[in-house]
Protein backbone atom coordinates (compact mmCIF):
# COMPACT_ATOMS: atom_id res chain seq x y z
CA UNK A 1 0.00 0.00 0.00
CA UNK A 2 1.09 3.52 -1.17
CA UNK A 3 1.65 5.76 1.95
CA UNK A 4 1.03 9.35 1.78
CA UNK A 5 4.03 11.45 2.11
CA UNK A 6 3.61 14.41 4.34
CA UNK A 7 3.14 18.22 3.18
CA UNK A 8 6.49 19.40 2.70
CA UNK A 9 4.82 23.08 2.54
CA UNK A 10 2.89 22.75 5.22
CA UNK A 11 6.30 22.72 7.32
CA UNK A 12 7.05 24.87 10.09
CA UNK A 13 3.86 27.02 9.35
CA UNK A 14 0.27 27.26 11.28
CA UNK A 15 -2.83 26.92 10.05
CA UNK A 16 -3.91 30.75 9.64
CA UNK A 17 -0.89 32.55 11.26
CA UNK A 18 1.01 34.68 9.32
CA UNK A 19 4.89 34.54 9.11
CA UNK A 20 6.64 34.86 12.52
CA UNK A 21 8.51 37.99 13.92
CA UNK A 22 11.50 38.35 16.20
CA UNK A 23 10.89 40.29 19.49
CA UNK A 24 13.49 42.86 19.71
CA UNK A 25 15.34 43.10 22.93
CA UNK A 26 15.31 46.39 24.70
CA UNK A 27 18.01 48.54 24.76
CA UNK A 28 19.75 48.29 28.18
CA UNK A 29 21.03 52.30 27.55
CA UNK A 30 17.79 53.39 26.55
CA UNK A 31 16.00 51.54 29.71
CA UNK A 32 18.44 53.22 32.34
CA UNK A 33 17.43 56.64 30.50
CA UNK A 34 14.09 56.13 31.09
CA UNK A 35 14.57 55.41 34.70
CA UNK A 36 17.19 57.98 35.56
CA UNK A 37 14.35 60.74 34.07
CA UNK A 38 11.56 59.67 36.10
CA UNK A 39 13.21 59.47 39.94
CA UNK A 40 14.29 62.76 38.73
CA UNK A 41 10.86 64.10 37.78
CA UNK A 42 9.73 62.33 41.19
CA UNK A 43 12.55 64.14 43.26
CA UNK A 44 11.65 67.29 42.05
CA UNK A 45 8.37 66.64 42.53
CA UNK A 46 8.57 65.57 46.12
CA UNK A 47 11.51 68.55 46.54
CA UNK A 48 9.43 71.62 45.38
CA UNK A 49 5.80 70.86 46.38
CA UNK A 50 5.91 68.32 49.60
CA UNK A 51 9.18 67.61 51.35
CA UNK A 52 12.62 69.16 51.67
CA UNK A 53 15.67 68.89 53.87
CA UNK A 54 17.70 72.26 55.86
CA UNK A 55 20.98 71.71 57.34
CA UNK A 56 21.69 73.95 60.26
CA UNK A 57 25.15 75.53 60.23
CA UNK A 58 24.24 78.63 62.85
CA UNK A 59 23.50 79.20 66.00
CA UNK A 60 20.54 81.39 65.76
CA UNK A 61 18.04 78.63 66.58
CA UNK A 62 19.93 77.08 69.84
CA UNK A 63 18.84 75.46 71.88
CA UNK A 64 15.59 74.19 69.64
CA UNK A 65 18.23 73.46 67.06
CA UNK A 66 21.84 72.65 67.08
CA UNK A 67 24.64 73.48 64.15
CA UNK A 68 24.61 70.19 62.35
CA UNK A 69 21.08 69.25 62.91
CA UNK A 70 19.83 68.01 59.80
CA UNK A 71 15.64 69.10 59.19
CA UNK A 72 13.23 67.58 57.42
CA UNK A 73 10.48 70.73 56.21
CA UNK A 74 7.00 69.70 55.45
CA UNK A 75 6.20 72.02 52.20
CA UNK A 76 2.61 70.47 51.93
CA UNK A 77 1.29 71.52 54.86
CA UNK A 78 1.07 75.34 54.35
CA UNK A 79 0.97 74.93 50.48
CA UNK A 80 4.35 75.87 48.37
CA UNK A 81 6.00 78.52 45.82
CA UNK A 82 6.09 77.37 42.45
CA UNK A 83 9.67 77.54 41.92
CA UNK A 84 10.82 81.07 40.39
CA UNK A 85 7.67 82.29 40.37
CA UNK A 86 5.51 84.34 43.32
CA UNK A 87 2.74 81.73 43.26
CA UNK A 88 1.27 78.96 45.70
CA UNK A 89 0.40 75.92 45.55
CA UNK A 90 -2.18 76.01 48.73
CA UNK A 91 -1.84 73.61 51.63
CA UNK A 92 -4.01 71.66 53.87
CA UNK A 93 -3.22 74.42 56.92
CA UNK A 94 -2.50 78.07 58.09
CA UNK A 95 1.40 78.94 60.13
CA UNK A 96 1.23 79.10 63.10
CA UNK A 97 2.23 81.37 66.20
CA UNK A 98 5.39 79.74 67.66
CA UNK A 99 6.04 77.79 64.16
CA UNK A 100 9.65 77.08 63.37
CA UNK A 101 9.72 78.23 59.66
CA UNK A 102 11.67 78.19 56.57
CA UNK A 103 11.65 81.05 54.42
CA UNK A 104 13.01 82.74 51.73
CA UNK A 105 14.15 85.99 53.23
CA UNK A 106 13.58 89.44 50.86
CA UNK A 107 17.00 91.28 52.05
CA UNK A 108 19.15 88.39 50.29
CA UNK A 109 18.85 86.04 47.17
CA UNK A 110 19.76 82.32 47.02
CA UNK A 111 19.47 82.36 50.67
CA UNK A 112 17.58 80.21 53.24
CA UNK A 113 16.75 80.92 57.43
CA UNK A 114 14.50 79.43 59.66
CA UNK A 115 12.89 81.23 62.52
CA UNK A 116 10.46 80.99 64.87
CA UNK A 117 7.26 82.81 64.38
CA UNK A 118 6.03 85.18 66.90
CA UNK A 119 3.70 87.85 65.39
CA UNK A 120 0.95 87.31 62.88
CA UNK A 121 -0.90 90.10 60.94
CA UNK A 122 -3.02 91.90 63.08
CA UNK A 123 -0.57 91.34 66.22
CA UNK A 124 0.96 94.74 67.91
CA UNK A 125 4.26 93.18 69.41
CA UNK A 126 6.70 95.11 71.61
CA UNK A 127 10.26 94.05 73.11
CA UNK A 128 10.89 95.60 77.00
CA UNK A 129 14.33 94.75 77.90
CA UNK A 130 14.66 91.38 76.26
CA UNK A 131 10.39 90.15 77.30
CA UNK A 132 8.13 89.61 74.32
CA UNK A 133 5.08 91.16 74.58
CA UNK A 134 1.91 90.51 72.36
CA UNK A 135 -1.12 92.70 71.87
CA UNK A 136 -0.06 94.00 75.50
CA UNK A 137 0.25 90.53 77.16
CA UNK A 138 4.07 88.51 78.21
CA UNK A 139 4.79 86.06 76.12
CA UNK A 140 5.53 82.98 78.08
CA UNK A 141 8.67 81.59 75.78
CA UNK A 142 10.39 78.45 77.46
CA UNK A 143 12.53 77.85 74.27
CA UNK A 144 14.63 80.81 74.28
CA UNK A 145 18.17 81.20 74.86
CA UNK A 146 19.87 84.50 76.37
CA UNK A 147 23.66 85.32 76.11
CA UNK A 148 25.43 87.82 78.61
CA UNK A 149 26.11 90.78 75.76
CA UNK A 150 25.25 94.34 76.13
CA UNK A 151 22.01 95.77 74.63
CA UNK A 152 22.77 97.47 70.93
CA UNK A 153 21.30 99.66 68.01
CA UNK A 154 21.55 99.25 64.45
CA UNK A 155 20.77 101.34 61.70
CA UNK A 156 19.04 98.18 59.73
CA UNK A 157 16.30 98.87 62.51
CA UNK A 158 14.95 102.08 60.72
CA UNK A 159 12.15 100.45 59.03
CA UNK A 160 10.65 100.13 62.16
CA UNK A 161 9.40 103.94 62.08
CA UNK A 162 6.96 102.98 59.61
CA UNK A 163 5.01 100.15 61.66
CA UNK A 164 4.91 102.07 65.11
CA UNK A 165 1.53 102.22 67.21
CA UNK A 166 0.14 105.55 66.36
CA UNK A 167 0.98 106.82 70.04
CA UNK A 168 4.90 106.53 69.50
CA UNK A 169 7.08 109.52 68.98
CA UNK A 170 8.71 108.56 65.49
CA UNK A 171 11.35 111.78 65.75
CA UNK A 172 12.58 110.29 68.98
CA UNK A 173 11.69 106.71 68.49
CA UNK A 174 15.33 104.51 69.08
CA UNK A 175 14.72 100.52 68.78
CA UNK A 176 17.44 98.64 70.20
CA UNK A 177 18.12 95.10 69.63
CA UNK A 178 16.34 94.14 73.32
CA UNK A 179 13.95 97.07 73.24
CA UNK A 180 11.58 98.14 70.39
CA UNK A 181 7.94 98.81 69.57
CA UNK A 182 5.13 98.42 69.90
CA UNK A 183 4.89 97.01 66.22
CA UNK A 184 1.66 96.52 64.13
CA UNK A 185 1.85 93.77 61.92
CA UNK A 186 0.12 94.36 58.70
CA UNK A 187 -1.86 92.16 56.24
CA UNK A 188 0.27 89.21 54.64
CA UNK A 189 3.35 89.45 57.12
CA UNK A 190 5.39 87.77 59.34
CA UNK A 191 7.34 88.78 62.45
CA UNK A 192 10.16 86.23 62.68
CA UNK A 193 12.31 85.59 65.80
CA UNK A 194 15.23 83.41 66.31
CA UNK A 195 15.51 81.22 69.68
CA UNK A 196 19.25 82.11 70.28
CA UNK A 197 17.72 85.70 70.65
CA UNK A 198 20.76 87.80 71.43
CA UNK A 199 22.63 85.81 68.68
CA UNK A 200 19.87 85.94 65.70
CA UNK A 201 19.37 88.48 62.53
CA UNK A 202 15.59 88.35 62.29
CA UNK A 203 12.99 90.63 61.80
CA UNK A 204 14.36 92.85 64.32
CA UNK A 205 16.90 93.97 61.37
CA UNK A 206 15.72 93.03 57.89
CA UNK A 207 11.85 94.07 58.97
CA UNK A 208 8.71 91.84 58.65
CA UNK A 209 8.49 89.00 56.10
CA UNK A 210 5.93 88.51 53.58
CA UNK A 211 3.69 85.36 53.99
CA UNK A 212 4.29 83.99 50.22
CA UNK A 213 8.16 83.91 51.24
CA UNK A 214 7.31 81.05 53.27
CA UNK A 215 9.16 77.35 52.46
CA UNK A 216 7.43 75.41 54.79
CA UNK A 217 7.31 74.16 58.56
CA UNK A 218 10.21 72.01 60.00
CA UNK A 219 8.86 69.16 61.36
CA UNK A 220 12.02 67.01 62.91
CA UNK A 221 15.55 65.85 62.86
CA UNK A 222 16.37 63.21 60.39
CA UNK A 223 20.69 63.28 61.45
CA UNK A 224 22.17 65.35 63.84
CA UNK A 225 26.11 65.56 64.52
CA UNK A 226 28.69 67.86 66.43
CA UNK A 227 29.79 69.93 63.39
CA UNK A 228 33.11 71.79 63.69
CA UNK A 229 32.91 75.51 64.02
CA UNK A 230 34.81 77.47 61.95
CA UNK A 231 39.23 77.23 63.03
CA UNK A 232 38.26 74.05 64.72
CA UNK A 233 40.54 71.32 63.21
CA UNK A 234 41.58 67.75 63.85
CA UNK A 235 38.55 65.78 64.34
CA UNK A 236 38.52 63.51 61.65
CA UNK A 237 35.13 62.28 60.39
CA UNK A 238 32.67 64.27 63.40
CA UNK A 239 30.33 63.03 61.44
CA UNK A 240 30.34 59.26 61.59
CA UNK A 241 32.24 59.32 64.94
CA UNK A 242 29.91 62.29 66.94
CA UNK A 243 26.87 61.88 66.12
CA UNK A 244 24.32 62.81 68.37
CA UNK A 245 21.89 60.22 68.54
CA UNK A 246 19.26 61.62 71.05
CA UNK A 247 18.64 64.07 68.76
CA UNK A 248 17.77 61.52 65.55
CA UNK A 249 13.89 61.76 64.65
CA UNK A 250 13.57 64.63 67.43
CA UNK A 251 10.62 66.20 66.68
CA UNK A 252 10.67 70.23 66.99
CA UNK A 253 8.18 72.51 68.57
């Protein structure tokens, strides 16, 4: 009996597929691109409109904050400045008296200070021989720091003259760095105090700051070491060998 012989052009083909393609492998280069560009998009994103870091290298915050303490700054919470730009992004709350802020001061570009915040707009503060005093009453402020130095004036203090309570001499009015007022605090502005108070530029100086200058609030300490001062030499790697752990994850009020 005759056998059939198979197809021979029926081989290596499916009934009703078409001719078969090659899968091109992706290009390792390209991949890594791709990657690289989107944590960056995502760090900028997190940087600009939610979360950012501030390094302490003064001592106008001590004792809240210590030079080395490393800060992580909530930018969501009072809404964030579109980078270059005077706008806002809103956020889900208002500063607070007693906040510890960052802000982009006006007197000086490409530079960053945190401060507390002691006088909203509205607020009439006054300074009486280093006490805080706010729409008439003492402020009761636990987290300041005093140093033994002499009471001084500074001509950066001028701008004062223009805020003064309408019952102030302005021809003979003298603020000193421990004595001044009583302020009013307009609409939109800031009165911004640092904890080491005989040892901070703040508002005292460069005048009131305006509300959209605002970074954000600092919420704790993610690192914290003993950083050298300036002329201070031979301690090789502070900070791997003093850190300060108690301070680590610190919160800061």
């Amino acid at each position: 009996m005759a056998t059939r012989k198979p197809d021979a052009g029926k081989r290596g083909t499916s009934k009703g597929k078409g001719p078969r393609t090659e899968e091109i492998p992706p290009n390792p280069a390209l991949e890594w691109t791709k990657s690289i560009a989107i944590a960056v998009v995502l760090f900028l994103v997190l940087r600009s409109f939610l979360v950012q870091t501030f390094v302490i290298i003064s001592g106008s915050m001590e004792g809240t904050l210590l030079v080395g303490d490393m800060l992580v700054v909530n930018r969501a919470a009072i809404g964030s400045r579109v980078p270059a730009t005077n706008i806002r992004i809103p956020g889900y709350s208002e500063p607070n008296l007693w906040d510890v802020l960052v802000f982009d001061p006006h007197h000086e570009e490409d530079l960053k200070l945190i401060k507390r915040l002691v006088g909203m707009p509205g607020d009439t503060l006054e300074m009486r021989n280093r006490a805080l005093y706010r729409n008439g009453q003492a402020v009761n402020e636990p987290y300041v720091t005093h140093s033994n130095v002499e009471d001084e004036d500074s001509p950066m203090m001028d701008w004062q003259h223009e805020y003064v309570t309408s019952d102030v001499d302005r021809g003979v009015y003298s603020p000193t760095r421990d004595t001044w007022g009583p302020l009013v605090i307009p609409e939109a502005h800031y009165f911004m105090l640092g904890d080491n108070r005989e040892q901070s530029l703040d508002s005292r100086y460069w005048g009131l700051l305006e509300d959209w200058r605002v970074e954000g609030r600092a919420m704790f300490t993610y690192f914290s070491y003993n950083k050298p001062g300036p002329g201070e030499y031979g301690r090789p790697f502070p900070w791997i060998r003093e850190v300060r752990w108690g301070r680590i994850f610190d919160g800061i009020s």
